[in-house]
N, C-alpha and C. Protein backbone atom coordinates (compact mmCIF):
# COMPACT_ATOMS: atom_id res chain seq x y z
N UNK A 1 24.66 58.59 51.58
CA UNK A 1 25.39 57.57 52.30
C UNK A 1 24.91 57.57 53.73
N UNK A 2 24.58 56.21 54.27
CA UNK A 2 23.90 55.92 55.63
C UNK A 2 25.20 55.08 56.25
N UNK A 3 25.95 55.97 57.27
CA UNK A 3 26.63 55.20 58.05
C UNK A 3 26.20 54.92 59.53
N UNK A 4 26.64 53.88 59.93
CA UNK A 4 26.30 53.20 61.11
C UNK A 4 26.89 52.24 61.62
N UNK A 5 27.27 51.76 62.93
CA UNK A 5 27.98 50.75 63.30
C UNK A 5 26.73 49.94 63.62
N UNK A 6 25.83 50.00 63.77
CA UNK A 6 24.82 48.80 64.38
C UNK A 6 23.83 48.43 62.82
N UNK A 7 24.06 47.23 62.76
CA UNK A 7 23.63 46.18 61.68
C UNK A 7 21.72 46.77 61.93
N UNK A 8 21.25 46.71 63.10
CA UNK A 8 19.84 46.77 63.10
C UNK A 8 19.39 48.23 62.87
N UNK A 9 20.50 49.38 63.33
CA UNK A 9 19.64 50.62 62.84
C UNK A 9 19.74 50.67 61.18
N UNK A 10 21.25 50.20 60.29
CA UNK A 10 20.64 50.30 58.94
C UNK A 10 19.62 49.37 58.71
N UNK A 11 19.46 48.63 58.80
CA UNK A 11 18.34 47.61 58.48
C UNK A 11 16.93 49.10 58.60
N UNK A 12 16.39 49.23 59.88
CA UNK A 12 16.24 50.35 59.78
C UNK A 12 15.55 51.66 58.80
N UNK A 13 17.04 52.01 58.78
CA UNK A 13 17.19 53.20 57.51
C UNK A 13 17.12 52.72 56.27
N UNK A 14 17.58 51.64 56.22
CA UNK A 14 17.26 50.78 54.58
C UNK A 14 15.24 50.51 54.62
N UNK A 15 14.69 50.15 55.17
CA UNK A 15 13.82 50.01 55.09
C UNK A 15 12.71 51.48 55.08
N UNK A 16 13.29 52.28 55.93
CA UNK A 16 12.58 53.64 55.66
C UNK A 16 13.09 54.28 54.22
N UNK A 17 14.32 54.58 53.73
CA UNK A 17 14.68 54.87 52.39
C UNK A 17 13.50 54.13 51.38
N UNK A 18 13.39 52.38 51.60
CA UNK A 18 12.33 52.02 50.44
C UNK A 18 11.29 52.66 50.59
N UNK A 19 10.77 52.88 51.79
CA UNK A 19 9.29 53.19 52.08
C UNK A 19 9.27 54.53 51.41
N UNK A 20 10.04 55.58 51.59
CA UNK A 20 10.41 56.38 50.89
C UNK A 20 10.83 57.12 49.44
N UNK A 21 10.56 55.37 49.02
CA UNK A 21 11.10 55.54 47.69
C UNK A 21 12.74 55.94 47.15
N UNK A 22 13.37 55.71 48.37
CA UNK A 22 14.45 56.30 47.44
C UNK A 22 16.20 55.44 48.00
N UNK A 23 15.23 54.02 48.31
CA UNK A 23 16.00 53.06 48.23
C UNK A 23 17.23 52.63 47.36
N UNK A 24 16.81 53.14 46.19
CA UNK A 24 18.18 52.71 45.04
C UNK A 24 18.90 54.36 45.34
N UNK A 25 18.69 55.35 45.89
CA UNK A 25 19.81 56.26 45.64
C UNK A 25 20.36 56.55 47.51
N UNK A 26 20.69 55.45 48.29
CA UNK A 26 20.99 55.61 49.23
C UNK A 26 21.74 54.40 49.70
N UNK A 27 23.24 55.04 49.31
CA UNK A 27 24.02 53.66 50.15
C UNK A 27 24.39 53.24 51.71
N UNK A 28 23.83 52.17 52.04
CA UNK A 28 24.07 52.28 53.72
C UNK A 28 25.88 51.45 54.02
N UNK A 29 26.43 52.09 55.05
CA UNK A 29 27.39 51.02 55.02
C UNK A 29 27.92 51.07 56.49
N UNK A 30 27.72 49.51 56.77
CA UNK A 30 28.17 49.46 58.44
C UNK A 30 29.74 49.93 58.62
N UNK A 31 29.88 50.93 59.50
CA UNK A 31 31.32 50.93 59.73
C UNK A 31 31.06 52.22 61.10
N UNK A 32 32.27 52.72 61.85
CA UNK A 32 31.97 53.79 62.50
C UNK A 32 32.53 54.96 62.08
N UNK A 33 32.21 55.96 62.32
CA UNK A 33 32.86 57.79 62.35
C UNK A 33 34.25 57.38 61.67
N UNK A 34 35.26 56.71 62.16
CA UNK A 34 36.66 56.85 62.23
C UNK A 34 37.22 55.97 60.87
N UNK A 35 36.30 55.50 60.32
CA UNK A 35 36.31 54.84 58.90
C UNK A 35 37.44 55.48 58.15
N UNK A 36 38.45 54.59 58.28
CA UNK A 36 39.65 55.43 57.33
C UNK A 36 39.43 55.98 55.72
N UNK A 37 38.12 55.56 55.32
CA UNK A 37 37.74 55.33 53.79
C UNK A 37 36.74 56.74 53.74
N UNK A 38 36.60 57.10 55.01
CA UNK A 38 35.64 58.43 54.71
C UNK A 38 36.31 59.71 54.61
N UNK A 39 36.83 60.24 53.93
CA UNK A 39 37.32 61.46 53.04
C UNK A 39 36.85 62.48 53.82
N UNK A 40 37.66 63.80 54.44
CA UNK A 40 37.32 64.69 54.58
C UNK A 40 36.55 65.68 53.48
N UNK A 41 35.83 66.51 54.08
CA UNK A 41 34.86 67.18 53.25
C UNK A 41 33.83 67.01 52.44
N UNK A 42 33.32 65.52 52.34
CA UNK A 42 32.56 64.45 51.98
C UNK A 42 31.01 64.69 52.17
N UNK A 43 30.72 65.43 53.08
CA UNK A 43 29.09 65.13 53.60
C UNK A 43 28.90 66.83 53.17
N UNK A 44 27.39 66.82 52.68
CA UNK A 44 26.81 68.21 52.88
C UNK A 44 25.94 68.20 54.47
N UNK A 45 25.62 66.74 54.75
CA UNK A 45 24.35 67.15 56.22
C UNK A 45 24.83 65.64 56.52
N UNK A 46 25.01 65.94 57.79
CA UNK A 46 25.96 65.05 59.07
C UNK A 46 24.55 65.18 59.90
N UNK A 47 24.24 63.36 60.31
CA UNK A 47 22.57 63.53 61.70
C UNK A 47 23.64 62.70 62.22
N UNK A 48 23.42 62.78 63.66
CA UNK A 48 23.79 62.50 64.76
C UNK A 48 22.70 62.48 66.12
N UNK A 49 22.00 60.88 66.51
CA UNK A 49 20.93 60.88 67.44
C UNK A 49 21.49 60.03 68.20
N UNK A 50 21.29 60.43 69.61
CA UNK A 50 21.54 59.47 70.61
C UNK A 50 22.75 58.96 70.78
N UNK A 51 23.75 59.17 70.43
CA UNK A 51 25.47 59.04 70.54
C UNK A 51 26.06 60.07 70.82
N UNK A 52 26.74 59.97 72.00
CA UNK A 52 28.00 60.45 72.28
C UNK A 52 29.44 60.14 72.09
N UNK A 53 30.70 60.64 71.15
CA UNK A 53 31.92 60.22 71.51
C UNK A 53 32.67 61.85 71.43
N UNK A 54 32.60 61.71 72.58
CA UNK A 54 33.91 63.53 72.48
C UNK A 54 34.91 63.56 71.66
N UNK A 55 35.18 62.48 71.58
CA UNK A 55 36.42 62.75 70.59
C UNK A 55 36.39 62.58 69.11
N UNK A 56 35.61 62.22 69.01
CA UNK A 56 34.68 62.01 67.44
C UNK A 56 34.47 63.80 67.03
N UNK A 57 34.36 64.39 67.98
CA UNK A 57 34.04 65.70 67.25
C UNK A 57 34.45 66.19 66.18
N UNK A 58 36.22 66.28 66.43
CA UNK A 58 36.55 66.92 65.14
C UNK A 58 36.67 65.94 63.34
N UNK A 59 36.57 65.00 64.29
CA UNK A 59 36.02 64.01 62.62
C UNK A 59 35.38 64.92 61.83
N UNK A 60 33.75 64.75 62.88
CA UNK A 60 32.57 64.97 62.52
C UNK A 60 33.15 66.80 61.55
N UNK A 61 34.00 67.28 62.47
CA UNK A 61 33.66 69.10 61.53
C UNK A 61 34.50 68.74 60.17
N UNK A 62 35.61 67.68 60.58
CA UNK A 62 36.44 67.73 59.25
C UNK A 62 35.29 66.61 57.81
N UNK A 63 34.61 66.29 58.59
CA UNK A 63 33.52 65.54 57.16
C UNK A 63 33.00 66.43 56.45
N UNK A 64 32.68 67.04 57.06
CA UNK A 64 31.30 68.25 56.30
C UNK A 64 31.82 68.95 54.89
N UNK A 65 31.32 69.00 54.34
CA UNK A 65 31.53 70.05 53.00
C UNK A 65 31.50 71.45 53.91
N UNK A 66 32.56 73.02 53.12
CA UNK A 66 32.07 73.90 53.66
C UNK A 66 30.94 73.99 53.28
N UNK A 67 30.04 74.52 54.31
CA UNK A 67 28.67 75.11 53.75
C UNK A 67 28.11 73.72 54.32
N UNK A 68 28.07 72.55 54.49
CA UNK A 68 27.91 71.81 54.92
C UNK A 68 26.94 71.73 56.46
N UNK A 69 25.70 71.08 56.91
CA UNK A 69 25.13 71.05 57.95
C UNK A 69 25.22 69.91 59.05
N UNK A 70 25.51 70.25 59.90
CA UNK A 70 25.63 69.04 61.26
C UNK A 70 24.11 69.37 62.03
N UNK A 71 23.43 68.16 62.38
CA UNK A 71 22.36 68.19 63.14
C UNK A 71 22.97 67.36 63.78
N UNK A 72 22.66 67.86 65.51
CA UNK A 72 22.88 67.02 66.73
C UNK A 72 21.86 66.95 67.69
N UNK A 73 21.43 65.60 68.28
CA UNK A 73 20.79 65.33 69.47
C UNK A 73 21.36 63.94 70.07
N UNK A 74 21.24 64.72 71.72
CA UNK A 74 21.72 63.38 72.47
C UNK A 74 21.51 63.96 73.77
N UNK A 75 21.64 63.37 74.52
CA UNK A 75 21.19 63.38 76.51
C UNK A 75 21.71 64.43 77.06
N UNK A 76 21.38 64.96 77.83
CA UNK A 76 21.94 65.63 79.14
C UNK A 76 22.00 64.83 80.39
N UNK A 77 23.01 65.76 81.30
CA UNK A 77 22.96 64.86 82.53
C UNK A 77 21.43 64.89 83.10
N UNK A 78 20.46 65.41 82.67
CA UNK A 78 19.39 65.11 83.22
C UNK A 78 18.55 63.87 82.65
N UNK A 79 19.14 63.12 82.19
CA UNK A 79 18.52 62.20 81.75
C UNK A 79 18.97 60.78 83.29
N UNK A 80 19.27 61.01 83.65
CA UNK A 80 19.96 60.61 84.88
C UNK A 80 18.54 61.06 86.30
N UNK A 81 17.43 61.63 86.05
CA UNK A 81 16.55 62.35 86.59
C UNK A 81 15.27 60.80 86.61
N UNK A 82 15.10 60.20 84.97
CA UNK A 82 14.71 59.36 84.85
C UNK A 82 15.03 58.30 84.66
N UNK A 83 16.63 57.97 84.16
CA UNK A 83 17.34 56.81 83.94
C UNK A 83 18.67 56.75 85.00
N UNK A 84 18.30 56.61 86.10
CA UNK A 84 19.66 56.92 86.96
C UNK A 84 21.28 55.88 86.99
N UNK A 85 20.71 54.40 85.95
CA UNK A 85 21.96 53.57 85.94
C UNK A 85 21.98 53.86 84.50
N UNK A 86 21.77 55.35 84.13
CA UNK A 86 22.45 55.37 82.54
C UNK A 86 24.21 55.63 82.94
N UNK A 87 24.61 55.71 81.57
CA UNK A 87 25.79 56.01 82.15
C UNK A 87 26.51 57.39 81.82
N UNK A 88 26.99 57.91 83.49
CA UNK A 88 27.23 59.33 82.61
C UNK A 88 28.18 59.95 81.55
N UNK A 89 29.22 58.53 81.53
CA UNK A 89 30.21 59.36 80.48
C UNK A 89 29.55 60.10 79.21
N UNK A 90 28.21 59.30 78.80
CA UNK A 90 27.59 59.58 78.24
C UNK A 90 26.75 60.26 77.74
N UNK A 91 26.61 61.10 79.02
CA UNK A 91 25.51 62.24 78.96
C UNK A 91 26.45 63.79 79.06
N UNK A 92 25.71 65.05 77.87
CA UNK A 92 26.58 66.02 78.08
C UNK A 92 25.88 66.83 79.34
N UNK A 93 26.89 68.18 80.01
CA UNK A 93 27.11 68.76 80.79
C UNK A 93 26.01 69.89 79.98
N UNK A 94 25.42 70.98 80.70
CA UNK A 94 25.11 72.37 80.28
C UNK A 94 25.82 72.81 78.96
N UNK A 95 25.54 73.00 78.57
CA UNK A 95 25.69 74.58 77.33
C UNK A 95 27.38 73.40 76.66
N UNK A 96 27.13 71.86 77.13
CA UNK A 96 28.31 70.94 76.79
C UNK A 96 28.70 71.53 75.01
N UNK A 97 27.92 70.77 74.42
CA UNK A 97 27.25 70.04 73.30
C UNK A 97 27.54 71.39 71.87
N UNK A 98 27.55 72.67 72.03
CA UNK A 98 28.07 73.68 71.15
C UNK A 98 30.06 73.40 71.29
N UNK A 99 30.72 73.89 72.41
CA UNK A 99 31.90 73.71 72.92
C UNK A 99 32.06 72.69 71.90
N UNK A 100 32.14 71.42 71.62
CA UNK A 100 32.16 70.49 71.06
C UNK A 100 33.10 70.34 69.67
N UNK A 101 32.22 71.22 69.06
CA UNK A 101 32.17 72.02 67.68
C UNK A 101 32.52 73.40 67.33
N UNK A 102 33.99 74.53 67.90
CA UNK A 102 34.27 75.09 67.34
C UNK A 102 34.96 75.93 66.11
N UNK A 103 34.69 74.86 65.74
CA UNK A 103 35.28 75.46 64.25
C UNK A 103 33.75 75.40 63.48
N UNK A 104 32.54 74.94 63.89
CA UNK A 104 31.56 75.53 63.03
C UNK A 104 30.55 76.66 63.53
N UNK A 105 30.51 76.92 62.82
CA UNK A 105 29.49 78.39 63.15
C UNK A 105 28.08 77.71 63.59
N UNK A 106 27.42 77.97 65.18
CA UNK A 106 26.67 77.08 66.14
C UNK A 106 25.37 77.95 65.23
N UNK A 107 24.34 77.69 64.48
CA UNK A 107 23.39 78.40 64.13
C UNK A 107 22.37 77.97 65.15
N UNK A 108 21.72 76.65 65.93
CA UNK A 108 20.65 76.60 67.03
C UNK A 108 21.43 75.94 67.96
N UNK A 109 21.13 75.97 69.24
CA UNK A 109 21.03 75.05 70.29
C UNK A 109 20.34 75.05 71.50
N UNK A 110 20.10 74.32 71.90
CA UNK A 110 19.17 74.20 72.97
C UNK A 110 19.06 72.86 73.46
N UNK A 111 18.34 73.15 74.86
CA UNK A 111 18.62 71.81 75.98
C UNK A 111 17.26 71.86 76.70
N UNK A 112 16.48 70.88 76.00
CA UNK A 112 14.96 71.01 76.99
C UNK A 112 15.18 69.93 77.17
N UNK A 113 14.12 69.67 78.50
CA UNK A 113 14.11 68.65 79.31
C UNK A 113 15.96 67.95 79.23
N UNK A 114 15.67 66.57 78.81
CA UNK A 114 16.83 65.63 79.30
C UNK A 114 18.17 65.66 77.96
N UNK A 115 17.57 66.25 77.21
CA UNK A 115 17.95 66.58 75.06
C UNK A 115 18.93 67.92 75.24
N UNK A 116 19.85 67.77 74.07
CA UNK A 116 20.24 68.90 73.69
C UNK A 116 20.63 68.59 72.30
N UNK A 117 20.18 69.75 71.75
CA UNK A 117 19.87 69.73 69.85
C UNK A 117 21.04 71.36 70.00
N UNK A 118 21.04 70.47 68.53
CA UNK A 118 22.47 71.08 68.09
C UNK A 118 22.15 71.53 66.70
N UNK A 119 22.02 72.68 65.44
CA UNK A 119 22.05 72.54 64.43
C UNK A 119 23.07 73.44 63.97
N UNK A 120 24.30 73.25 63.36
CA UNK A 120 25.71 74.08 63.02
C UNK A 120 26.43 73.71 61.55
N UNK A 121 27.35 74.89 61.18
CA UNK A 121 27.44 74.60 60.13
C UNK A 121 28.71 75.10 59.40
N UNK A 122 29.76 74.43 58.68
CA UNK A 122 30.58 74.46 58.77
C UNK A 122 30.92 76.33 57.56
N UNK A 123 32.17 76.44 57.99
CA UNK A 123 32.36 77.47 57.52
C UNK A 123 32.77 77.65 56.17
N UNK A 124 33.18 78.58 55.56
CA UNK A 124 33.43 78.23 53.62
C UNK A 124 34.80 77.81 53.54
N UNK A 125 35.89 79.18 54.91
CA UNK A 125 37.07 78.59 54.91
C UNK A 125 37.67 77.90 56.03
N UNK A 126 37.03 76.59 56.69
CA UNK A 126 37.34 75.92 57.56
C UNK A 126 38.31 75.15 57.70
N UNK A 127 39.31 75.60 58.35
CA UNK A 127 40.05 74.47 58.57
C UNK A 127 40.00 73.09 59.41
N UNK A 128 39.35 72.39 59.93
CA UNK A 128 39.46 71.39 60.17
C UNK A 128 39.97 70.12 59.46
N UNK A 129 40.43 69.43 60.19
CA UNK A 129 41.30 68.43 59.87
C UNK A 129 41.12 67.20 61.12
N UNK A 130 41.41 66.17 60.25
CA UNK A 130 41.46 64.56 61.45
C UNK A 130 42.55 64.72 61.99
């Protein structure tokens, strides 16, 4: 399942899935994070590029299957170094971007240059909840 609120990134991901071959086993469906129809515990691997919503976090831990993987990337305030009318609500703080996510066990992170990557993973007996 390919979720997304923007019509042009599935377009997108629908088109890389064919190229991929694996167009018929990948449903895309426009909607956002907060989709009342998306079931906790639902996802084994959660990607997340270039979006920020803080408060989306604990969605995001309550989706995951335990055992389940979250990959994260998105800005730092140093992206503000080369894009200075970005906007900062948008960009995370230092060592932000783990904090985020405690209820999963943080297996990488790191913050080079203007990026901070995230790879974590939910626990067997996690409680999270929406």
């Amino acid at each position: 399942l390919g979720v997304d609120g923007s019509v042009t990134a599935l377009r997108g991901a629908r088109a890389e899935a064919q190229r991929r071959g694996l167009g018929s086993r990948v449903l895309f469906v426009q909607a956002d994070l907060d989709w009342p129809c998306l079931a906790p515990a639902t996802f084994d691997l959660i990607v997340v590029v270039r979006f920020l919503a803080r408060g989306l976090a604990p969605t995001l831990e309550a989706l995951l299957r335990p055992g389940g993987t979250l990959l994260y990337a998105t800005y730092t305030h140093k992206r503000l170094a080369s894009h200075p009318d970005f906007n900062p609500t948008f960009l995370l703080a230092p060592g932000e971007l783990p904090t985020l996510f405690p209820r999963l066990t943080i297996l990488e992170a790191e913050e080079p240059d203007e990026w901070a990557y995230l790879r974590a993973q939910r626990r067997a007996t996690s409680s999270a909840r929406f």
